[in-house]
C-alpha atoms as a PDB file:
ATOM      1  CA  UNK A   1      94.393 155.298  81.261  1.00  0.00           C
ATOM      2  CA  UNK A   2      97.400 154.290  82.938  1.00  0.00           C
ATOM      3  CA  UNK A   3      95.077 153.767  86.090  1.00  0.00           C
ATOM      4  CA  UNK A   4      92.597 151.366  84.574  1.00  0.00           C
ATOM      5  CA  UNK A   5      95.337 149.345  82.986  1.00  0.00           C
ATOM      6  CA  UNK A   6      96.513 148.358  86.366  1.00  0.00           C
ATOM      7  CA  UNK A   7      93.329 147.545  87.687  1.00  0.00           C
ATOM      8  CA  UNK A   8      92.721 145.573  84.652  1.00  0.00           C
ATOM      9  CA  UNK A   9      96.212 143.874  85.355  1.00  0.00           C
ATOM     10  CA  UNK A  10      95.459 143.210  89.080  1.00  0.00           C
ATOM     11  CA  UNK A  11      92.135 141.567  88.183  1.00  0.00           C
ATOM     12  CA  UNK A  12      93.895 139.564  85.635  1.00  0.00           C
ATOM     13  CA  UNK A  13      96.182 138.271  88.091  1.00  0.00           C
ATOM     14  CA  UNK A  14      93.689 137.459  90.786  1.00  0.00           C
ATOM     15  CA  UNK A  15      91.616 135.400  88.839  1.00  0.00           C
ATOM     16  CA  UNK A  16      94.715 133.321  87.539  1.00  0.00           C
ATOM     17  CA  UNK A  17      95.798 133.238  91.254  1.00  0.00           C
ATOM     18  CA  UNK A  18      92.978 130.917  91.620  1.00  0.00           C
ATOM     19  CA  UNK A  19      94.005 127.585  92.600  1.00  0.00           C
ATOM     20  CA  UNK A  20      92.554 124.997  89.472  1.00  0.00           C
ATOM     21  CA  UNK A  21      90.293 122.136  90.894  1.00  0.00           C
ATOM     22  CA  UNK A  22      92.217 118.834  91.444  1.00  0.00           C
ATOM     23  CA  UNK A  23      91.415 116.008  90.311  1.00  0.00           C
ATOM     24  CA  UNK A  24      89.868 114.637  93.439  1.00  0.00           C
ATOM     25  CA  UNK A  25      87.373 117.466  93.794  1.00  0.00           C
ATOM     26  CA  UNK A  26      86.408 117.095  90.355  1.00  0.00           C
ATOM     27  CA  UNK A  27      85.226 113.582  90.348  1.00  0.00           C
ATOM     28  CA  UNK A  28      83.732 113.781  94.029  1.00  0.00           C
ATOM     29  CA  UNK A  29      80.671 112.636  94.617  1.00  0.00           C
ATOM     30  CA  UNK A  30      78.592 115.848  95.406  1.00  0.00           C
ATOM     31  CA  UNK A  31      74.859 116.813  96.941  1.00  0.00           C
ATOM     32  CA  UNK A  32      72.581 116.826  93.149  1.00  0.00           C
ATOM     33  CA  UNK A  33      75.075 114.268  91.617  1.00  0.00           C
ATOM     34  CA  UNK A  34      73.870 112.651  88.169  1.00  0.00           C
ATOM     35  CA  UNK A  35      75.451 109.786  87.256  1.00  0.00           C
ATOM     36  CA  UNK A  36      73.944 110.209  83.784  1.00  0.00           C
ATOM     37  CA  UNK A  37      75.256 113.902  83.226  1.00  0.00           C
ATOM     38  CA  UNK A  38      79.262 112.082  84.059  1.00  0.00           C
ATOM     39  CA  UNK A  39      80.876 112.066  80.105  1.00  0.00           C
ATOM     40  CA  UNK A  40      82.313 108.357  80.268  1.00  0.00           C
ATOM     41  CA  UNK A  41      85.086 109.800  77.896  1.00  0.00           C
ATOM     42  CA  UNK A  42      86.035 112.524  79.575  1.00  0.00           C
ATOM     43  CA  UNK A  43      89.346 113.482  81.467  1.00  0.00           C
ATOM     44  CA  UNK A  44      88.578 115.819  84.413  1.00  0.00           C
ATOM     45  CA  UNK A  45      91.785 117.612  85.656  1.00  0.00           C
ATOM     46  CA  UNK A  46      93.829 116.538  83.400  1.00  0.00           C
ATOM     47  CA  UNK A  47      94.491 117.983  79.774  1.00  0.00           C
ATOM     48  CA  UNK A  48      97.313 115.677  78.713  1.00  0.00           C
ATOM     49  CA  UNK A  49      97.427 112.241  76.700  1.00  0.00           C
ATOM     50  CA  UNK A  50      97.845 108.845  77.162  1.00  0.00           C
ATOM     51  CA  UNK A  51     101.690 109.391  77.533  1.00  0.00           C
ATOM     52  CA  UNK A  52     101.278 112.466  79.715  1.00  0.00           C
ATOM     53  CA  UNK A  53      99.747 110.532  81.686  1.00  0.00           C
ATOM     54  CA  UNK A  54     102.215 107.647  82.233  1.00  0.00           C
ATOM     55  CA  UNK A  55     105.063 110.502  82.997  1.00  0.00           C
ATOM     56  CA  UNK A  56     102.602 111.902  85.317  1.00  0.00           C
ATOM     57  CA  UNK A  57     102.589 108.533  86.606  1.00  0.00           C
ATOM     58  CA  UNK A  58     106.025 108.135  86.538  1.00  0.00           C
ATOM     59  CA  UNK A  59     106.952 111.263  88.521  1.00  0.00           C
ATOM     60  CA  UNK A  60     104.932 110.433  91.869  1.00  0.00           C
ATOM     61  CA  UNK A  61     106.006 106.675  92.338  1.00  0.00           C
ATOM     62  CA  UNK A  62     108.872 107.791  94.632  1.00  0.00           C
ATOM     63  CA  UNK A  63     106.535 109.658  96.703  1.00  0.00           C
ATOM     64  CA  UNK A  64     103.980 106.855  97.419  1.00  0.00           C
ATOM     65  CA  UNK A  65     106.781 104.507  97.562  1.00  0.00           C
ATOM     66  CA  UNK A  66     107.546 106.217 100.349  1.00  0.00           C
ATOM     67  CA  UNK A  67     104.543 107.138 102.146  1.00  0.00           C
ATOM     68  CA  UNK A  68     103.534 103.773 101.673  1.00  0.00           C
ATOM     69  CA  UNK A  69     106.797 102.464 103.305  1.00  0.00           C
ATOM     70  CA  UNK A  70     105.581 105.148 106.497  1.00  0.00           C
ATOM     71  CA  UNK A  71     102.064 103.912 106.916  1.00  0.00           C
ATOM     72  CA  UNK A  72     103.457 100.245 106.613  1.00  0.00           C
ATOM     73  CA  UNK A  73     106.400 101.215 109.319  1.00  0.00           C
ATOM     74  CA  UNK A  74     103.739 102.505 111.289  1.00  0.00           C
ATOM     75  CA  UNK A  75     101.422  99.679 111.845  1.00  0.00           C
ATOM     76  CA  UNK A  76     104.576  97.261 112.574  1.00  0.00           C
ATOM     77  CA  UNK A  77     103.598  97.476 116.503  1.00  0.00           C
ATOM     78  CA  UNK A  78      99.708  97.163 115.233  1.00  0.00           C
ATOM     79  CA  UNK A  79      98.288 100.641 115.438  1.00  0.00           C
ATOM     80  CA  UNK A  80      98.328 103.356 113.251  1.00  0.00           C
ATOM     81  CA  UNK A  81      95.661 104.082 110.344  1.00  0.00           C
ATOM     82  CA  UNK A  82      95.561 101.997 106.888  1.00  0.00           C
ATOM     83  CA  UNK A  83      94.143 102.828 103.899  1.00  0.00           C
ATOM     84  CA  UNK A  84      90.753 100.702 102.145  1.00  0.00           C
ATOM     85  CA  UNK A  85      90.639 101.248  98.729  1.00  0.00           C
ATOM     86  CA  UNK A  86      87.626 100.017  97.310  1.00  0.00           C
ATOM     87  CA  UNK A  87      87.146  99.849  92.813  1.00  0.00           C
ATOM     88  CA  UNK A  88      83.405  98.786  91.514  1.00  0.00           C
ATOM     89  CA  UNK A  89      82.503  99.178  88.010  1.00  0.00           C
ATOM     90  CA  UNK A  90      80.619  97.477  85.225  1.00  0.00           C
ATOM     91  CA  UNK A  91      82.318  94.423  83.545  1.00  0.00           C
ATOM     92  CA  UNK A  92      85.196  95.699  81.404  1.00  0.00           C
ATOM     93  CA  UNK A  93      85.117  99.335  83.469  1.00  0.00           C
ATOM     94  CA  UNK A  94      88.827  98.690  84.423  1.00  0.00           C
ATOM     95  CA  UNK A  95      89.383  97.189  87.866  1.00  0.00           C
ATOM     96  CA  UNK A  96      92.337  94.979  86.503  1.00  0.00           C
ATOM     97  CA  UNK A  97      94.373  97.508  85.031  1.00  0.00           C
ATOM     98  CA  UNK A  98      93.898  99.818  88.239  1.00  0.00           C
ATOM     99  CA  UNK A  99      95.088  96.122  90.100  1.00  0.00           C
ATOM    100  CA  UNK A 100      97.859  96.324  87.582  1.00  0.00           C
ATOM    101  CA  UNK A 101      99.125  99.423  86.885  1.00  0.00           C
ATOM    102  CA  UNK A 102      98.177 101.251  90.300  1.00  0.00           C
ATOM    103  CA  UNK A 103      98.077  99.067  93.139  1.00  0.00           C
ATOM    104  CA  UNK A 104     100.518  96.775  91.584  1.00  0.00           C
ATOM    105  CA  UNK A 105     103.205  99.492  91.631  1.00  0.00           C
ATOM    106  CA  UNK A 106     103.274  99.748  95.379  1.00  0.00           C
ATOM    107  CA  UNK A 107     104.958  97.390  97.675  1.00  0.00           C
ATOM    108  CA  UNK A 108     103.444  94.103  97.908  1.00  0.00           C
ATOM    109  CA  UNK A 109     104.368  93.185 101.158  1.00  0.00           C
ATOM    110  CA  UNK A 110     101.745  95.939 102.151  1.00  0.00           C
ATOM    111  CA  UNK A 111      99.180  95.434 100.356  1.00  0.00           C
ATOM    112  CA  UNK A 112      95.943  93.362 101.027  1.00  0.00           C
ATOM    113  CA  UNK A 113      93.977  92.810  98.089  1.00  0.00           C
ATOM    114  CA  UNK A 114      90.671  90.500  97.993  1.00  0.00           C
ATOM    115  CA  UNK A 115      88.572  90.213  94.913  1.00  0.00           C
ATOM    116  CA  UNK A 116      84.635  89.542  96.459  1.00  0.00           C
ATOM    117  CA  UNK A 117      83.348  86.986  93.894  1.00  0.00           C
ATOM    118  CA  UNK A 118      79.668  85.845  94.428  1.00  0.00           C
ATOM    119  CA  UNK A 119      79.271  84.755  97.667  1.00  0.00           C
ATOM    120  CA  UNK A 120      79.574  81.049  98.881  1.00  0.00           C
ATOM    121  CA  UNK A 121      76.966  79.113 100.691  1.00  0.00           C
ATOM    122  CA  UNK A 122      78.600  79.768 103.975  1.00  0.00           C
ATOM    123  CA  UNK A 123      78.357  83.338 103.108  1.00  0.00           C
ATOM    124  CA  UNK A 124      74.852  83.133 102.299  1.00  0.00           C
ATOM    125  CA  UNK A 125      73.943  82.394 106.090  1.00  0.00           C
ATOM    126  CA  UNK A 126      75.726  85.093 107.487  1.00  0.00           C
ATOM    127  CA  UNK A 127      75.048  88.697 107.833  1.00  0.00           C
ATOM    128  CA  UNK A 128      76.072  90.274 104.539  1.00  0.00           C
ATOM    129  CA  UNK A 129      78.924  92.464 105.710  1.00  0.00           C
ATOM    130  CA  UNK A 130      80.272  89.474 107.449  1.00  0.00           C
ATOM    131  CA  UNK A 131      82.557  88.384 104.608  1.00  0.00           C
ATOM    132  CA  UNK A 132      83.620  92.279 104.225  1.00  0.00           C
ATOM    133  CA  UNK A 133      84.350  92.645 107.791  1.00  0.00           C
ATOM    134  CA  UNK A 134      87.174  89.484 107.246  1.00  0.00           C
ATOM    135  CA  UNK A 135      89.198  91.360 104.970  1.00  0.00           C
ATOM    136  CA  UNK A 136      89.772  94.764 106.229  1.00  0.00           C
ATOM    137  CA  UNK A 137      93.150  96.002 106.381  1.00  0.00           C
ATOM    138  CA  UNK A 138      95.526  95.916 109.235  1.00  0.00           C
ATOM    139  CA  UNK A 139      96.963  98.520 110.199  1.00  0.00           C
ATOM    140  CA  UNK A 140      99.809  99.767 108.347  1.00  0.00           C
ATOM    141  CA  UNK A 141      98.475  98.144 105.049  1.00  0.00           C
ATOM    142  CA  UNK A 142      96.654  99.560 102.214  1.00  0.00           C
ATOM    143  CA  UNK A 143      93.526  97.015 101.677  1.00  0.00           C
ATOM    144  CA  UNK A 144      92.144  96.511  98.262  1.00  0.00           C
ATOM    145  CA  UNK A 145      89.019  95.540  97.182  1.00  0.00           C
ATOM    146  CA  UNK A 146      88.087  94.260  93.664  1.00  0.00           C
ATOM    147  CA  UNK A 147      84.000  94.517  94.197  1.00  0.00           C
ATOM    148  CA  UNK A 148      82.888  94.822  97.615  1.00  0.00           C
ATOM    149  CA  UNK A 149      79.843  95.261 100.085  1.00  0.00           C
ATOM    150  CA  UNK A 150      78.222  97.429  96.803  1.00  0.00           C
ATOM    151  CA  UNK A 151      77.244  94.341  95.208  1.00  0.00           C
ATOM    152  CA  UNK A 152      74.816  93.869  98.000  1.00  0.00           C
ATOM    153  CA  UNK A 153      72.626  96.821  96.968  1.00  0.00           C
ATOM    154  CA  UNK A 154      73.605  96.189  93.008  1.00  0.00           C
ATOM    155  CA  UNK A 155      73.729  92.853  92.056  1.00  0.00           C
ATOM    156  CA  UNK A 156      70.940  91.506  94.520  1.00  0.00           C
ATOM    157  CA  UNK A 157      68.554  95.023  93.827  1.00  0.00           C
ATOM    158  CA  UNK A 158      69.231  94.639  89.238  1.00  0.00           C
ATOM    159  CA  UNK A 159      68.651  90.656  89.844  1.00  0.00           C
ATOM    160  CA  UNK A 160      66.111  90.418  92.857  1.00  0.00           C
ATOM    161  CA  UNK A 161      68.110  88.320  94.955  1.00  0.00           C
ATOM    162  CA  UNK A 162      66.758  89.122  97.773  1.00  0.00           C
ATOM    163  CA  UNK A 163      63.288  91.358  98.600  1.00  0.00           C
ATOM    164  CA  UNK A 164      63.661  94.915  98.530  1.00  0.00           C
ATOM    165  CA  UNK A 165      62.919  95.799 101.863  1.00  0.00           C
ATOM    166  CA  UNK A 166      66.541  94.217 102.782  1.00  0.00           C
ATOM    167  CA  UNK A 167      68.497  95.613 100.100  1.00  0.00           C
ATOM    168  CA  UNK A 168      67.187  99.163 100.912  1.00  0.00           C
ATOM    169  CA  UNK A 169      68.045  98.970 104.647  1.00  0.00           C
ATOM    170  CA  UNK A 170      71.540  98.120 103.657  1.00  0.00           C
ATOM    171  CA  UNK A 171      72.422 101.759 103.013  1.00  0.00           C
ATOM    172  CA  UNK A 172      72.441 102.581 106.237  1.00  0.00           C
ATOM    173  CA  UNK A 173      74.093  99.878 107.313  1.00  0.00           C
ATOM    174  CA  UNK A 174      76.678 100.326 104.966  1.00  0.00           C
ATOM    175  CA  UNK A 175      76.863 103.493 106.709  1.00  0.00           C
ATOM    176  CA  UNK A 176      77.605 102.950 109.745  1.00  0.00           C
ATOM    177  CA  UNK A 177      79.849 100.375 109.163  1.00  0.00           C
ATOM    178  CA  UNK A 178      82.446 102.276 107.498  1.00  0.00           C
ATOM    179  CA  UNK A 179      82.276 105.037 109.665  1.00  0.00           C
ATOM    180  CA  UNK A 180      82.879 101.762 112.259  1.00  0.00           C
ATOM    181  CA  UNK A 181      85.805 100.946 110.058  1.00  0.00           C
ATOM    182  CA  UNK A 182      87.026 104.988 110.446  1.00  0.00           C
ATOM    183  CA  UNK A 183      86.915 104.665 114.066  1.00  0.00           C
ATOM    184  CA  UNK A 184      89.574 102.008 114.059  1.00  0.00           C
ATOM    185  CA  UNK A 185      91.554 104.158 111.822  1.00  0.00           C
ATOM    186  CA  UNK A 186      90.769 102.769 108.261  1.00  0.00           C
ATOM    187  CA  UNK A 187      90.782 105.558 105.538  1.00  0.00           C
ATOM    188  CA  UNK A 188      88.629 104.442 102.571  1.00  0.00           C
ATOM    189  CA  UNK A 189      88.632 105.519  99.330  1.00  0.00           C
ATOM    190  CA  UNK A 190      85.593 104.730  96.975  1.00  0.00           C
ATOM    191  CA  UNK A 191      86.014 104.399  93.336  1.00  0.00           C
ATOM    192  CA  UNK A 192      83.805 103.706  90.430  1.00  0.00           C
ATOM    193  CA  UNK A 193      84.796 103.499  87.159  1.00  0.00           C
ATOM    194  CA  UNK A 194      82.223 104.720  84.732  1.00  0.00           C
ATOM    195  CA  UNK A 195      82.575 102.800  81.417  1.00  0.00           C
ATOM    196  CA  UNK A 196      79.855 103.830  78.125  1.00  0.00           C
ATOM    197  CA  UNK A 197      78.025 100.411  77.324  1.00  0.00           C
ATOM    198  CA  UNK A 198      79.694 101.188  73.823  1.00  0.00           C
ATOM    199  CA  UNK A 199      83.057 101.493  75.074  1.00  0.00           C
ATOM    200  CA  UNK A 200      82.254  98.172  77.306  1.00  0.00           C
ATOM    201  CA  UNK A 201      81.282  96.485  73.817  1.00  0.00           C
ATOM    202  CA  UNK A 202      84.228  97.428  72.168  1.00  0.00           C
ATOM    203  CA  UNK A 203      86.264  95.657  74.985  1.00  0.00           C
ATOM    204  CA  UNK A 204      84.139  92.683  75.108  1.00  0.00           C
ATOM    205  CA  UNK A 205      84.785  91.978  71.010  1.00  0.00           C
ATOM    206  CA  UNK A 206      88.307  92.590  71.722  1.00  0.00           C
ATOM    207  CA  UNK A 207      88.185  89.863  74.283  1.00  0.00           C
ATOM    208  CA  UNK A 208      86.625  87.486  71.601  1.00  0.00           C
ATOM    209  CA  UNK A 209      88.845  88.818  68.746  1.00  0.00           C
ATOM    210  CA  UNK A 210      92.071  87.883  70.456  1.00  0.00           C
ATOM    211  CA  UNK A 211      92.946  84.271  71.715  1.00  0.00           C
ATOM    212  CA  UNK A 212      95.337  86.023  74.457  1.00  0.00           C
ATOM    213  CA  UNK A 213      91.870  87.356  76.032  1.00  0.00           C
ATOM    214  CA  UNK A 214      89.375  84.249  75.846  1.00  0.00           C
ATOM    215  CA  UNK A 215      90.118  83.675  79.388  1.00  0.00           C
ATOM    216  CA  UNK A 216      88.486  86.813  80.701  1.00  0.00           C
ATOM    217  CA  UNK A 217      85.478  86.446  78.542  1.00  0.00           C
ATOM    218  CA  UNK A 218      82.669  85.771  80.543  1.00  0.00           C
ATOM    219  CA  UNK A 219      79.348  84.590  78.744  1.00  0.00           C
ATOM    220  CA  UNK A 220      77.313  86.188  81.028  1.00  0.00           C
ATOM    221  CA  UNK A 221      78.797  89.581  80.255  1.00  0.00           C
ATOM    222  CA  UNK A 222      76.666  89.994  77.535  1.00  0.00           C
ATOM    223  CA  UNK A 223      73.718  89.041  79.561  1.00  0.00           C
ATOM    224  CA  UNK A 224      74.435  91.447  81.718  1.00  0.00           C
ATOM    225  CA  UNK A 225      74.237  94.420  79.265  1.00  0.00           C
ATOM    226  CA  UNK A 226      70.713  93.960  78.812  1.00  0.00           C
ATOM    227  CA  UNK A 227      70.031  94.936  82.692  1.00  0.00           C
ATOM    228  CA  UNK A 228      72.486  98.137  81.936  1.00  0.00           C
ATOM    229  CA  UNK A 229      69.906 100.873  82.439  1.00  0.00           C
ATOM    230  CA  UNK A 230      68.804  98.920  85.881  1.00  0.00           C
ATOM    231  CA  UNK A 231      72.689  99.107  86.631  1.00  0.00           C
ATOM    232  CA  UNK A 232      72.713 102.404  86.050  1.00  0.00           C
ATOM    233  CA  UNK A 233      69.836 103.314  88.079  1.00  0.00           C
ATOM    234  CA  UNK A 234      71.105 100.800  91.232  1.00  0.00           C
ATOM    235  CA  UNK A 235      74.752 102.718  90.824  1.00  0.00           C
ATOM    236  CA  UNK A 236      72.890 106.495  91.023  1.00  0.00           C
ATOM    237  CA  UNK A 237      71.160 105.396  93.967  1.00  0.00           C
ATOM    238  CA  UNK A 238      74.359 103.779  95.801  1.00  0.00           C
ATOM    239  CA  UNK A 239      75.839 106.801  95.382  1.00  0.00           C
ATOM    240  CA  UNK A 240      73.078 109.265  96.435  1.00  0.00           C
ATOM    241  CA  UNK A 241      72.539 107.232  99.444  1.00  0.00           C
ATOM    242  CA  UNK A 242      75.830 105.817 100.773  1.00  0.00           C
ATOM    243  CA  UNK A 243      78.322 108.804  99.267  1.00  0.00           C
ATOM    244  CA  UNK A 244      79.068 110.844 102.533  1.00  0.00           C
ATOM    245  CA  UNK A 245      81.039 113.658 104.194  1.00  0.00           C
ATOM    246  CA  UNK A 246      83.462 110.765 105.531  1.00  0.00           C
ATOM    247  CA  UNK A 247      83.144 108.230 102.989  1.00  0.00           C
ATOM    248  CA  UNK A 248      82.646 110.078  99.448  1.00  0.00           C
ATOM    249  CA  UNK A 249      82.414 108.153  96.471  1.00  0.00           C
ATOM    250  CA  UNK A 250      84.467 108.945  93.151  1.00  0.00           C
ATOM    251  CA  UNK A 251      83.665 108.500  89.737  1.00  0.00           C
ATOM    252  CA  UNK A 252      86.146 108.529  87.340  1.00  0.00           C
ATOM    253  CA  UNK A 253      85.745 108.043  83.949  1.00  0.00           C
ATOM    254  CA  UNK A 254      86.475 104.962  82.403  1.00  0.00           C
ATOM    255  CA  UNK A 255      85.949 104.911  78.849  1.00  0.00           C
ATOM    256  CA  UNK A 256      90.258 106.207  78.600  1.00  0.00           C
ATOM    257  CA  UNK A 257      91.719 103.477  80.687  1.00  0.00           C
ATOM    258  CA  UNK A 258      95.316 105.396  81.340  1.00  0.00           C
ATOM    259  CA  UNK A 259      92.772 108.393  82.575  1.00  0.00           C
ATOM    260  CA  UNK A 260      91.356 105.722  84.787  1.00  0.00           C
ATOM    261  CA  UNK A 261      94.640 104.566  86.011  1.00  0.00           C
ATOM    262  CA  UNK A 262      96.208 108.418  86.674  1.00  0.00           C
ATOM    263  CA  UNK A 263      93.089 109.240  88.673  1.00  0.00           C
ATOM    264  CA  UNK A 264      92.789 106.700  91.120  1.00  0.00           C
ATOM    265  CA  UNK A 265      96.483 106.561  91.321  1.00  0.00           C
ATOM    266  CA  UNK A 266      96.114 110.529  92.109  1.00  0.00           C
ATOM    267  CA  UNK A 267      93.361 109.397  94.838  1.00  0.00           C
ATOM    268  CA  UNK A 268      95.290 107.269  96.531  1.00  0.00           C
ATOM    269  CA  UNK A 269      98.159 109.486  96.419  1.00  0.00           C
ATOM    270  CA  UNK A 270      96.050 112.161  97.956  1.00  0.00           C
ATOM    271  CA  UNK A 271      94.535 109.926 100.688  1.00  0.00           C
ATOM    272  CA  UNK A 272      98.234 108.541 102.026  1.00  0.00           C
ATOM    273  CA  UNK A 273      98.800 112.663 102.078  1.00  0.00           C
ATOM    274  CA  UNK A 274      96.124 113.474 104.048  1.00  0.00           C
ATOM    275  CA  UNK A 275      97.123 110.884 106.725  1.00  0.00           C
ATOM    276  CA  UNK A 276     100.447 112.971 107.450  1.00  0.00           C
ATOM    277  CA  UNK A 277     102.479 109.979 107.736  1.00  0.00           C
ATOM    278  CA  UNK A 278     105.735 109.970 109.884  1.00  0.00           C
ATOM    279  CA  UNK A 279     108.237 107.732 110.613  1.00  0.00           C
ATOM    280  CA  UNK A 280     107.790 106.077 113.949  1.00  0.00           C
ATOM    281  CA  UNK A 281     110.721 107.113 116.493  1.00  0.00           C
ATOM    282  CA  UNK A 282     113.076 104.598 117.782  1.00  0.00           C
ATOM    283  CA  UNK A 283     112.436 102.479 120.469  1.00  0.00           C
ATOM    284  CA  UNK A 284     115.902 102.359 121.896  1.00  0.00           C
ATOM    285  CA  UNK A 285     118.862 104.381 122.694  1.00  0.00           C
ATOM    286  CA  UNK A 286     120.242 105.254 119.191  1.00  0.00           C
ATOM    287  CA  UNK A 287     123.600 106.255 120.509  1.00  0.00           C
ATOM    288  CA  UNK A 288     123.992 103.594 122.553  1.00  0.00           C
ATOM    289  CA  UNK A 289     123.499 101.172 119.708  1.00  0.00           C
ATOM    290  CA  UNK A 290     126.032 103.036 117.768  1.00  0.00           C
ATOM    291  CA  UNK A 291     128.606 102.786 120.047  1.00  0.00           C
ATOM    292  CA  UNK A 292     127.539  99.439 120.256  1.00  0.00           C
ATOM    293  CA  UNK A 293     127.837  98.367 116.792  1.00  0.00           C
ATOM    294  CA  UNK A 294     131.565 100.323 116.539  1.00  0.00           C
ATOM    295  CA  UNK A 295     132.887  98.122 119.301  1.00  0.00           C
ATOM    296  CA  UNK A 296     132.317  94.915 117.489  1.00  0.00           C
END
């Protein structure tokens, strides 16, 4: 008896051995993905609460404090990698609190954020990417983008801006440009925040319940909702056909906005890891300075 106990016991053991799924692999973007099996409300990875989450928060600023402050040091002579994190989502999904309570934690002075609005006339005559290409980070800098080159195969495919043909081939071309963007050391980080259209109707009437939120009220948010299940469909095919080995899309779910907020804090975390950042060694004689600086 003695015997099988032990086995029991080493069996036990291996399987709690097993290394848990982090929160990154969980919301990856994986070969069969269903956008429509994703629980809006759910909380991959993480079993805490809303305040769990904020000390979970809490507890890894000093590390991407500094990590940021390694990648920034490192693109001072203008090479080294940088970081592209790029949020889409529905209206309401989010994308200002991640502004707010993610990217606004970090250094400012390296950080490039641009928020793609529709495009302007001058935009209209060039190449779609065009615009996109203007705004990449530098190196050194974590780029930001609030909406991006997505809208071309969202916005233009839900609203037939343009014929299909075009917005089909842009897939590929999205493609290859951010593999482009690799080459020249950008690391990007895709993000969509997958809101219910209940939970985004709960946060429009709050918007119209409360005079402190009138000003992001848009109208046309509520014309939007009646396109959602076009959305929905333009969204599952953007990420079948532009989520890859390189480049993987995330979705995080949205409906929880501090669950929002941890996870893409926790993916950009991860991706200024994975660059094994160092500081950059001194271009001068350090002991010579020193003695330097004690004469005077």
């Amino acid at each position: 008896m003695a015997k099988k106990d032990a086995k029991k016991s080493k069996k036990k053991s291996k399987k709690s051995d097993k290394p848990k799924a982090s929160i990154a692999d969980l919301l990856r973007v994986k070969p069969g993905f269903q956008l429509a099996d994703v629980d809006p409300a759910a909380t991959p990875g993480f079993s805490g609460d809303k305040k769990d989450a904020e000390k979970a928060m809490a507890a890894v600023r000093d590390e991407i404090d500094d990590l940021q402050e390694r990648l920034y040091a490192g693109g001072r002579d203008g090479d080294g990698p940088s970081i592209l994190l790029v949020v889409q989502g529905m209206d309401t999904a989010g994308k200002g609190g991640i502004m707010r309570h993610v990217v606004g934690t970090v250094d400012p002075q390296g950080v490039k954020l641009h928020a793609f609005k529709a495009p302007t006339a001058e935009e209209r005559r060039k190449p779609f990417l065009w615009r996109i290409r203007r705004e990449l980070p530098d190196p050194g800098y974590i780029g930001v983008f609030d909406r991006s080159h997505y809208e071309d195969v969202l916005v233009v495919r839900v609203h037939d801006l343009v014929p299909p043909a075009t917005w089909s081939r842009r897939y590929g071309q999205i493609n290859t440009f951010e593999r482009s963007a690799n080459a020249k050391g950008i690391h990007i980080i895709k993000v969509m925040l997958d809101i219910s259209a209940d939970e985004q109707k709960s946060r429009l009437a709050e918007r119209l319940d409360r005079p402190d939120k009138y000003w992001k009220f848009n109208p046309g948010d509520i014309d939007e909702r009646e396109y959602w299940d076009h959305y929905m469909e333009a969204y599952q095919a953007m990420l079948e056909k532009t989520s890859t080995d390189e480049n993987p899309w995330y979705v995080v779910p949205a409906d929880h906005k501090w669950y929002a907020r941890l996870a893409v804090q926790q993916l950009l975390l991860d991706g200024l890891r994975s660059l094994d950042l160092q500081w950059p060694k001194a271009d001068f004689d350090v002991k010579a300075q020193q003695k330097r600086l004690a004469a005077t």
